[in-house]
PDB file of N, CA and C in Angstrom:
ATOM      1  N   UNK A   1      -3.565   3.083   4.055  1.00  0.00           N
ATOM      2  CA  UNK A   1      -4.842   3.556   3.600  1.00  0.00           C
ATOM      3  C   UNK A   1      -5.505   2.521   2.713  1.00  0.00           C
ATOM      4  N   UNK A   2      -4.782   2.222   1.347  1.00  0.00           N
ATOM      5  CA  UNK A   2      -5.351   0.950   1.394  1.00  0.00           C
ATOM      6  C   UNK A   2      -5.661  -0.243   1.719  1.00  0.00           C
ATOM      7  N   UNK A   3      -5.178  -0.657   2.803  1.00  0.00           N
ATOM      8  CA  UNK A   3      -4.845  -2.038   3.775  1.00  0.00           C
ATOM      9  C   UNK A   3      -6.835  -1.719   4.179  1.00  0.00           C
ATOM     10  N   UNK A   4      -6.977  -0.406   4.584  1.00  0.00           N
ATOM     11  CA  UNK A   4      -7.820   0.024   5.387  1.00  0.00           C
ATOM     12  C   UNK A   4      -9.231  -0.176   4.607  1.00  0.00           C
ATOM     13  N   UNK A   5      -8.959   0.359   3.250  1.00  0.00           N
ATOM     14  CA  UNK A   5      -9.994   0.173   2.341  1.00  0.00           C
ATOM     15  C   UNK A   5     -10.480  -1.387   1.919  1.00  0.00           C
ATOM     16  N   UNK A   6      -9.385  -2.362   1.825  1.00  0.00           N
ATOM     17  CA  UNK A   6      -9.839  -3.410   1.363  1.00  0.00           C
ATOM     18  C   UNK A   6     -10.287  -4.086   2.665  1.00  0.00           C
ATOM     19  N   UNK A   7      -9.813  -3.532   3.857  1.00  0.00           N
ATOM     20  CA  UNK A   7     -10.631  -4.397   5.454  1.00  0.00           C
ATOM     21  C   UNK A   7     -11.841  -4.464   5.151  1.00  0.00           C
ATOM     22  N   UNK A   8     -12.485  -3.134   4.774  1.00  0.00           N
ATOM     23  CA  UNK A   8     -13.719  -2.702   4.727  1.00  0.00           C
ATOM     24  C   UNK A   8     -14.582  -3.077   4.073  1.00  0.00           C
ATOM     25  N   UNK A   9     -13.380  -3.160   2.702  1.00  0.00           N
ATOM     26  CA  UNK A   9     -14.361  -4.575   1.587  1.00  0.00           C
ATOM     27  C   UNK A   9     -15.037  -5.790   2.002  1.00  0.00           C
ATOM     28  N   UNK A  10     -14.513  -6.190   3.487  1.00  0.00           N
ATOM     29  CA  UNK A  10     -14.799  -7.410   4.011  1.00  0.00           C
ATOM     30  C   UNK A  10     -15.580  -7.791   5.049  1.00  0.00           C
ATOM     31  N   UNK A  11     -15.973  -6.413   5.148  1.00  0.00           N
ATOM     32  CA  UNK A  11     -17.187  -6.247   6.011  1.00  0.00           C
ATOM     33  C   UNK A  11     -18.575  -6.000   6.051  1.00  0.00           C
ATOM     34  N   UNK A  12     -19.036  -6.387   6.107  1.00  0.00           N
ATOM     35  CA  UNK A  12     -20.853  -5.526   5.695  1.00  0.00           C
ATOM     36  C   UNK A  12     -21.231  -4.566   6.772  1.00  0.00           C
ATOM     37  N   UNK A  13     -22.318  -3.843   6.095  1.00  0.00           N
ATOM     38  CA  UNK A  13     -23.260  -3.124   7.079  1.00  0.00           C
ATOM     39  C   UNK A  13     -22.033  -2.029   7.607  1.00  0.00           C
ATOM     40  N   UNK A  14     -22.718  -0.953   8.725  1.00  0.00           N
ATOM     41  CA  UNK A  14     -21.939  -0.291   9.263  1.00  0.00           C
ATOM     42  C   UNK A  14     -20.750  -0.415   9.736  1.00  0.00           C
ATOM     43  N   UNK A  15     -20.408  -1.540  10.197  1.00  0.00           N
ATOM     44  CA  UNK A  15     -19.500  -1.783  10.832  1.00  0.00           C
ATOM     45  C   UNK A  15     -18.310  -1.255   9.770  1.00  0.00           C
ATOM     46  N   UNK A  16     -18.332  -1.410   8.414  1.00  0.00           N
ATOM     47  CA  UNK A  16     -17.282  -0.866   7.722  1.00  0.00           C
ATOM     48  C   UNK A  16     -16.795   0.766   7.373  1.00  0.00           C
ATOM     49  N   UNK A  17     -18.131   1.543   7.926  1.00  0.00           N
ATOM     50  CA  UNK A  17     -18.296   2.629   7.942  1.00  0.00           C
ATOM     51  C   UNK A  17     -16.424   3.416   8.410  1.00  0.00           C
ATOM     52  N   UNK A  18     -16.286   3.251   9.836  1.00  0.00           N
ATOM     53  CA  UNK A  18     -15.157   3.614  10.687  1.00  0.00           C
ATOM     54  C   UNK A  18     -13.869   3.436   9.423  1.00  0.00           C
ATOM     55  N   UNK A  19     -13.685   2.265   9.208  1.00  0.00           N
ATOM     56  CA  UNK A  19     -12.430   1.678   8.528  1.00  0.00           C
ATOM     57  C   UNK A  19     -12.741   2.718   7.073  1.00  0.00           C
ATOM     58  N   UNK A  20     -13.605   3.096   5.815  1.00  0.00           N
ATOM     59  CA  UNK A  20     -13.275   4.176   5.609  1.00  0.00           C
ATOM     60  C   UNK A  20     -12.891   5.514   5.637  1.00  0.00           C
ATOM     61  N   UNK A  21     -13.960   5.874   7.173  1.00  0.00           N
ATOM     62  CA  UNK A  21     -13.576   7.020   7.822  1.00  0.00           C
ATOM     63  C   UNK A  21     -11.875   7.582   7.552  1.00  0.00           C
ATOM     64  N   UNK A  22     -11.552   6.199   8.258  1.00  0.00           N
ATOM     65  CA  UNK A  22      -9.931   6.435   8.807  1.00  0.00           C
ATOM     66  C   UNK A  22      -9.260   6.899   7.793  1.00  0.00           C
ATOM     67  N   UNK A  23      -9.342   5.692   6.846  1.00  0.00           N
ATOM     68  CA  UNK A  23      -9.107   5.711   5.371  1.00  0.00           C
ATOM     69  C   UNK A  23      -8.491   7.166   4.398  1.00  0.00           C
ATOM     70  N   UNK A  24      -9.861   7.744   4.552  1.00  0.00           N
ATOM     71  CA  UNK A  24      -9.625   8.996   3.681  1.00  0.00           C
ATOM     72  C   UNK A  24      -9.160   9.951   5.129  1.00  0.00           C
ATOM     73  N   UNK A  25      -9.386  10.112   6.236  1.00  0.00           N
ATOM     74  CA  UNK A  25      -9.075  11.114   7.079  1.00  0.00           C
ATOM     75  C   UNK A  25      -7.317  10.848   6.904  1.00  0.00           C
ATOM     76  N   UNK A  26      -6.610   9.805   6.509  1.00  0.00           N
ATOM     77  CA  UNK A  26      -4.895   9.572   6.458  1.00  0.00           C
ATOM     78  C   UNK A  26      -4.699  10.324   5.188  1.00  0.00           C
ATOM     79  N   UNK A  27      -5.629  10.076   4.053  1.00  0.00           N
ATOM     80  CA  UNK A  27      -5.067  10.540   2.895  1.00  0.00           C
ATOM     81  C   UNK A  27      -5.180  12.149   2.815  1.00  0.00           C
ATOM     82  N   UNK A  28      -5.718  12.629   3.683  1.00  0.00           N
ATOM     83  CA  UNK A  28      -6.057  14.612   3.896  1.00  0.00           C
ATOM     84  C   UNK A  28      -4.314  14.864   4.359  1.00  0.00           C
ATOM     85  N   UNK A  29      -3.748  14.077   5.330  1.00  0.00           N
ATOM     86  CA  UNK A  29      -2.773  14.049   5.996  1.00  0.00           C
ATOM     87  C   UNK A  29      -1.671  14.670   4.521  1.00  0.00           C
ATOM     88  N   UNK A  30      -0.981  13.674   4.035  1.00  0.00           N
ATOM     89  CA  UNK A  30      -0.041  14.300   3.066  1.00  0.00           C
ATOM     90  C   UNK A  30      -0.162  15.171   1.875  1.00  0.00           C
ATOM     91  N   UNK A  31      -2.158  15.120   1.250  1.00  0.00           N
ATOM     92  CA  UNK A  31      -2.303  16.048   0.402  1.00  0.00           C
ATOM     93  C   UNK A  31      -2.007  17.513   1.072  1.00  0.00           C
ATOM     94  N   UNK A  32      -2.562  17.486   2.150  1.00  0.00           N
ATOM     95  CA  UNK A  32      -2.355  19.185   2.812  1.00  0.00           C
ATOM     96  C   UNK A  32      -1.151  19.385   2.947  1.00  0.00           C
ATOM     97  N   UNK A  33      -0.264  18.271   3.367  1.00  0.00           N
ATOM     98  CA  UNK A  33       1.298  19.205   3.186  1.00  0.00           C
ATOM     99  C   UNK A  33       1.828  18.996   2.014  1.00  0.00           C
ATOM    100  N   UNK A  34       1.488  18.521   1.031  1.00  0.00           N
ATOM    101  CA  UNK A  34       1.824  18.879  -0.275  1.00  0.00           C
ATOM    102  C   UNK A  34       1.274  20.322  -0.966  1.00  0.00           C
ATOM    103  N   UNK A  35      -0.029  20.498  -0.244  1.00  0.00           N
ATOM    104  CA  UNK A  35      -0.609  21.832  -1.067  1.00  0.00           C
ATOM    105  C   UNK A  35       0.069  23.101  -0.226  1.00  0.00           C
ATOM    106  N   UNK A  36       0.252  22.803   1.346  1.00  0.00           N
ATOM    107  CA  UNK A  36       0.853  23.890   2.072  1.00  0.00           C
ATOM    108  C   UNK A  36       2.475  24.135   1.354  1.00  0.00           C
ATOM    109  N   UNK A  37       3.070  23.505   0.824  1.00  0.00           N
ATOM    110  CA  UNK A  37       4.366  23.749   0.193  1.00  0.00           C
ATOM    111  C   UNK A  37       4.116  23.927  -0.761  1.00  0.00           C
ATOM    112  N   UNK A  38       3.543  24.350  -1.553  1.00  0.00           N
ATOM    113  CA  UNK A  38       3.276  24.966  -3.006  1.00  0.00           C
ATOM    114  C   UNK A  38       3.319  23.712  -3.983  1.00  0.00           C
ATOM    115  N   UNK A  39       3.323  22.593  -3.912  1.00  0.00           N
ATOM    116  CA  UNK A  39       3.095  21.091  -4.998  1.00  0.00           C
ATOM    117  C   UNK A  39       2.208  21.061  -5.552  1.00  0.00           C
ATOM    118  N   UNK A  40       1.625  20.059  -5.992  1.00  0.00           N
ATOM    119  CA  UNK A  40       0.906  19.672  -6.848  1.00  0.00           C
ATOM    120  C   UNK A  40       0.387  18.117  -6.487  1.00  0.00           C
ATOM    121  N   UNK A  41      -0.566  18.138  -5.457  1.00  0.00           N
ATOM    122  CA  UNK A  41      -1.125  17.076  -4.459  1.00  0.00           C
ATOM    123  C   UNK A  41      -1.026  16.087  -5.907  1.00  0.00           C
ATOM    124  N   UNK A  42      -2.113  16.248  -6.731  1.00  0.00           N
ATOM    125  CA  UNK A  42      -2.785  14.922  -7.750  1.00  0.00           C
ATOM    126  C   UNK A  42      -1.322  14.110  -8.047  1.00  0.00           C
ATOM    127  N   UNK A  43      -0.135  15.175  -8.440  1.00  0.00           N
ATOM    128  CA  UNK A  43       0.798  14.484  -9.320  1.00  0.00           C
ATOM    129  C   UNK A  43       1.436  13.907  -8.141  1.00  0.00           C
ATOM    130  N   UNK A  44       1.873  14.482  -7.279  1.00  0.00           N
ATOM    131  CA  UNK A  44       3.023  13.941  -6.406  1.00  0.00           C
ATOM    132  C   UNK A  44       2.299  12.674  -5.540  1.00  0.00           C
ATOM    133  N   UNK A  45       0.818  12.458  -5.223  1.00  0.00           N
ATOM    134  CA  UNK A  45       0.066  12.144  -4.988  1.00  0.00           C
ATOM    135  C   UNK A  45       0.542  10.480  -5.555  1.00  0.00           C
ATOM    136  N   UNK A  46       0.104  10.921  -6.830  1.00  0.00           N
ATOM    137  CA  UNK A  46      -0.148   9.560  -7.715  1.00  0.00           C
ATOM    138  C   UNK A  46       1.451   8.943  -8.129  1.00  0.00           C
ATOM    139  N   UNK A  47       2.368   9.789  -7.523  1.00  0.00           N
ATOM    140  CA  UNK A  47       4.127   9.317  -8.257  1.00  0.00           C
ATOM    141  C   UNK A  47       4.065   8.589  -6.892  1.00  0.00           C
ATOM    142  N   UNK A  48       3.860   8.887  -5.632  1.00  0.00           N
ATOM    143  CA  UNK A  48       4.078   8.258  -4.529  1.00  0.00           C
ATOM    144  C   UNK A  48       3.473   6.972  -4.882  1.00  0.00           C
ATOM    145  N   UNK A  49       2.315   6.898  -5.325  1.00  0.00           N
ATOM    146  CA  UNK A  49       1.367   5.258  -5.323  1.00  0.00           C
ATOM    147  C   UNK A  49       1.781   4.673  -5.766  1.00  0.00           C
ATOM    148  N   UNK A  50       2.625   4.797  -7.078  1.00  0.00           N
ATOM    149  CA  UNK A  50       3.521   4.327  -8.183  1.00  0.00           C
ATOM    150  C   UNK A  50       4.611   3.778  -7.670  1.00  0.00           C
ATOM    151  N   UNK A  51       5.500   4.515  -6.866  1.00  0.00           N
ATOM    152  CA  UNK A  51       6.450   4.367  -6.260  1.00  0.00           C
ATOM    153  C   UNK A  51       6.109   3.349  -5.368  1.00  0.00           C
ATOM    154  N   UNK A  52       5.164   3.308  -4.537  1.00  0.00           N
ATOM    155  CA  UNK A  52       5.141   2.311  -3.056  1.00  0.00           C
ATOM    156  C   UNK A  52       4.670   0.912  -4.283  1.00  0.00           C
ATOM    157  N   UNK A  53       3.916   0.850  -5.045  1.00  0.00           N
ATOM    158  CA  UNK A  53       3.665  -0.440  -5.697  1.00  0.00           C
ATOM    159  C   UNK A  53       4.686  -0.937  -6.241  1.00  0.00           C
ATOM    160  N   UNK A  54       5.471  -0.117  -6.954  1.00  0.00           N
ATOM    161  CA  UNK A  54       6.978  -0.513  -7.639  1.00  0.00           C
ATOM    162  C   UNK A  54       7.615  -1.350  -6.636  1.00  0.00           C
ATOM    163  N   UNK A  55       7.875  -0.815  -5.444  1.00  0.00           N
ATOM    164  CA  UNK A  55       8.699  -1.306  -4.343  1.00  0.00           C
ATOM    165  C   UNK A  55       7.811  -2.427  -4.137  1.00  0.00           C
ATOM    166  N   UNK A  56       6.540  -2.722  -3.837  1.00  0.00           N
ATOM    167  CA  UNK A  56       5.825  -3.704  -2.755  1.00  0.00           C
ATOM    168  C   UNK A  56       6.425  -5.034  -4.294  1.00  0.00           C
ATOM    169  N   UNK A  57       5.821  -4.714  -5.268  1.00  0.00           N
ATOM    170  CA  UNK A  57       6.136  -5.772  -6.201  1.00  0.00           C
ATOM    171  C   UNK A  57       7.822  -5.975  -6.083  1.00  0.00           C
ATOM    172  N   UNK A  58       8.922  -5.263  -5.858  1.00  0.00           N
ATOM    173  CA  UNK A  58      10.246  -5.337  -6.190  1.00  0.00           C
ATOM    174  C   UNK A  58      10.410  -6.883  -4.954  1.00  0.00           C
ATOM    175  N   UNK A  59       9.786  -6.311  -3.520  1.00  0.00           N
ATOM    176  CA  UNK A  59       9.771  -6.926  -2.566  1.00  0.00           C
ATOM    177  C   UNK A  59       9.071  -8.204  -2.322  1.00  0.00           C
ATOM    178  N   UNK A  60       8.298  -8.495  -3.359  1.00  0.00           N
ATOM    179  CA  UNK A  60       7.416 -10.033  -3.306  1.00  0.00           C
ATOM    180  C   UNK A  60       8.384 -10.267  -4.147  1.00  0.00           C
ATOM    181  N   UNK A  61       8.977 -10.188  -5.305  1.00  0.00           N
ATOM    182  CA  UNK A  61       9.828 -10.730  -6.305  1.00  0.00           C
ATOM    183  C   UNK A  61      11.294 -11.476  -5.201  1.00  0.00           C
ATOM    184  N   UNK A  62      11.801 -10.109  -4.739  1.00  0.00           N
ATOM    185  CA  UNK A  62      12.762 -10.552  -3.640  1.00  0.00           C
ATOM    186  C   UNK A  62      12.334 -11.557  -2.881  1.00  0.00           C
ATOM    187  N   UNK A  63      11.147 -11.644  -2.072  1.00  0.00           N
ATOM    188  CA  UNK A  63      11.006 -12.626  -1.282  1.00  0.00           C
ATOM    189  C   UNK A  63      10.933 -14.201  -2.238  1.00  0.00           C
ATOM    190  N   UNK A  64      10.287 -14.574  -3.660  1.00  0.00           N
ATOM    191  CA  UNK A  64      10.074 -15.347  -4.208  1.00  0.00           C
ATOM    192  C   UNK A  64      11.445 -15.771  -4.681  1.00  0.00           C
ATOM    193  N   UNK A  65      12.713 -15.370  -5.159  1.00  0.00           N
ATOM    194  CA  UNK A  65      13.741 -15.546  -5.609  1.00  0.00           C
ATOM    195  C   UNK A  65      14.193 -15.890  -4.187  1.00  0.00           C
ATOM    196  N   UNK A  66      14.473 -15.395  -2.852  1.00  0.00           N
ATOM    197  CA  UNK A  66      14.656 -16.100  -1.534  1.00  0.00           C
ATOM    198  C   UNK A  66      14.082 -17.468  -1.535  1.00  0.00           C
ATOM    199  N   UNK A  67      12.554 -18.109  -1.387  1.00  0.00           N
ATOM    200  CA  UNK A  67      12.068 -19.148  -1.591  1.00  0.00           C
ATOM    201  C   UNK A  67      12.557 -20.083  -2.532  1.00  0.00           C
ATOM    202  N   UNK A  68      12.753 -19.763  -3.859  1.00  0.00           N
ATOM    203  CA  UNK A  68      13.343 -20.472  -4.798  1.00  0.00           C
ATOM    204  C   UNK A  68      14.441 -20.836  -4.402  1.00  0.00           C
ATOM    205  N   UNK A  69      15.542 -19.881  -3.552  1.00  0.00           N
ATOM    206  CA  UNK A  69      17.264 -20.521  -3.323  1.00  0.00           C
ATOM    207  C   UNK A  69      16.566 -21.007  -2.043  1.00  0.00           C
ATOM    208  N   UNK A  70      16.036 -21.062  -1.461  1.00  0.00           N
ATOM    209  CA  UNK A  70      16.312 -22.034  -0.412  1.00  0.00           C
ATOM    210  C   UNK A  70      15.417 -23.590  -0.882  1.00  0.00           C
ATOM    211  N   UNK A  71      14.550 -23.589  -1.564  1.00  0.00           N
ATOM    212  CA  UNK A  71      14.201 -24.761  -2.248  1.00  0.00           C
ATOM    213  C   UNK A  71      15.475 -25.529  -2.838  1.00  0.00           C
ATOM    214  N   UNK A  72      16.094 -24.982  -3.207  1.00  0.00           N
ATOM    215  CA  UNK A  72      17.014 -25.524  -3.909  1.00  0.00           C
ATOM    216  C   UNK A  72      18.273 -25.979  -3.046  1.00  0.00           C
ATOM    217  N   UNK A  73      18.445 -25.440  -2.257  1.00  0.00           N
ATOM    218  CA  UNK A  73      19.574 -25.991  -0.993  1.00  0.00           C
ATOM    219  C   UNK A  73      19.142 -26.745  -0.066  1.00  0.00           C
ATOM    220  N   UNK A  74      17.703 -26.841  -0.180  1.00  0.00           N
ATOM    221  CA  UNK A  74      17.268 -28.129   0.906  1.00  0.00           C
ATOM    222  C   UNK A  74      16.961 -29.276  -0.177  1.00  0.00           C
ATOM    223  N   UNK A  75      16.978 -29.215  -1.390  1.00  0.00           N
ATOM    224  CA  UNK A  75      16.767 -30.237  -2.007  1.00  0.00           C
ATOM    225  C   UNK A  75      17.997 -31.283  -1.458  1.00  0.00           C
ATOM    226  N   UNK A  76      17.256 -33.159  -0.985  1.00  0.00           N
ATOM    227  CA  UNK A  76      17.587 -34.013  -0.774  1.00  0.00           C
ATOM    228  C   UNK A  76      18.673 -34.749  -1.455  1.00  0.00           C
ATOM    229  N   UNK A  77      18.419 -34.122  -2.946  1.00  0.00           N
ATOM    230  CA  UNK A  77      18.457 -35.500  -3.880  1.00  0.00           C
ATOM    231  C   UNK A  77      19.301 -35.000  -5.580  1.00  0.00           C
TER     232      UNK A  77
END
């Protein structure tokens, strides 16, 4: 959903119209089955966003500490 939002940032005119469409029509997707099970969409909502950023940052860190050891084992010299 956000991948979708920032496409859109990069577009002018209508053409970006669709790519929000989509956007918010994904995010109806898990609030409604959070509200159909008796939750609390906003909170569980916003612990999920928290959660996927925690991870996306855990996972660039991982990949950068990968880069660093292999810099270092191809060093020549």
């Amino acid at each position: 959903m956000k991948v979708l939002n920032e496409k859109a940032k990069h577009i002018t005119g209508v053409q970006q119209w669709p790519y929000r469409a989509v956007s918010r029509a994904l995010e109806v997707i898990p609030r409604t089955l959070i509200q159909n099970c008796g939750g609390q969409a906003i909170r569980t909502l916003t612990a999920l966003r928290v959660q996927a950023s925690v991870l996306l940052f855990c996972c660039f860190m991982c990949d950068l500490i990968m880069v660093a050891r292999f810099c270092e084992s191809v060093r020549l010299f």
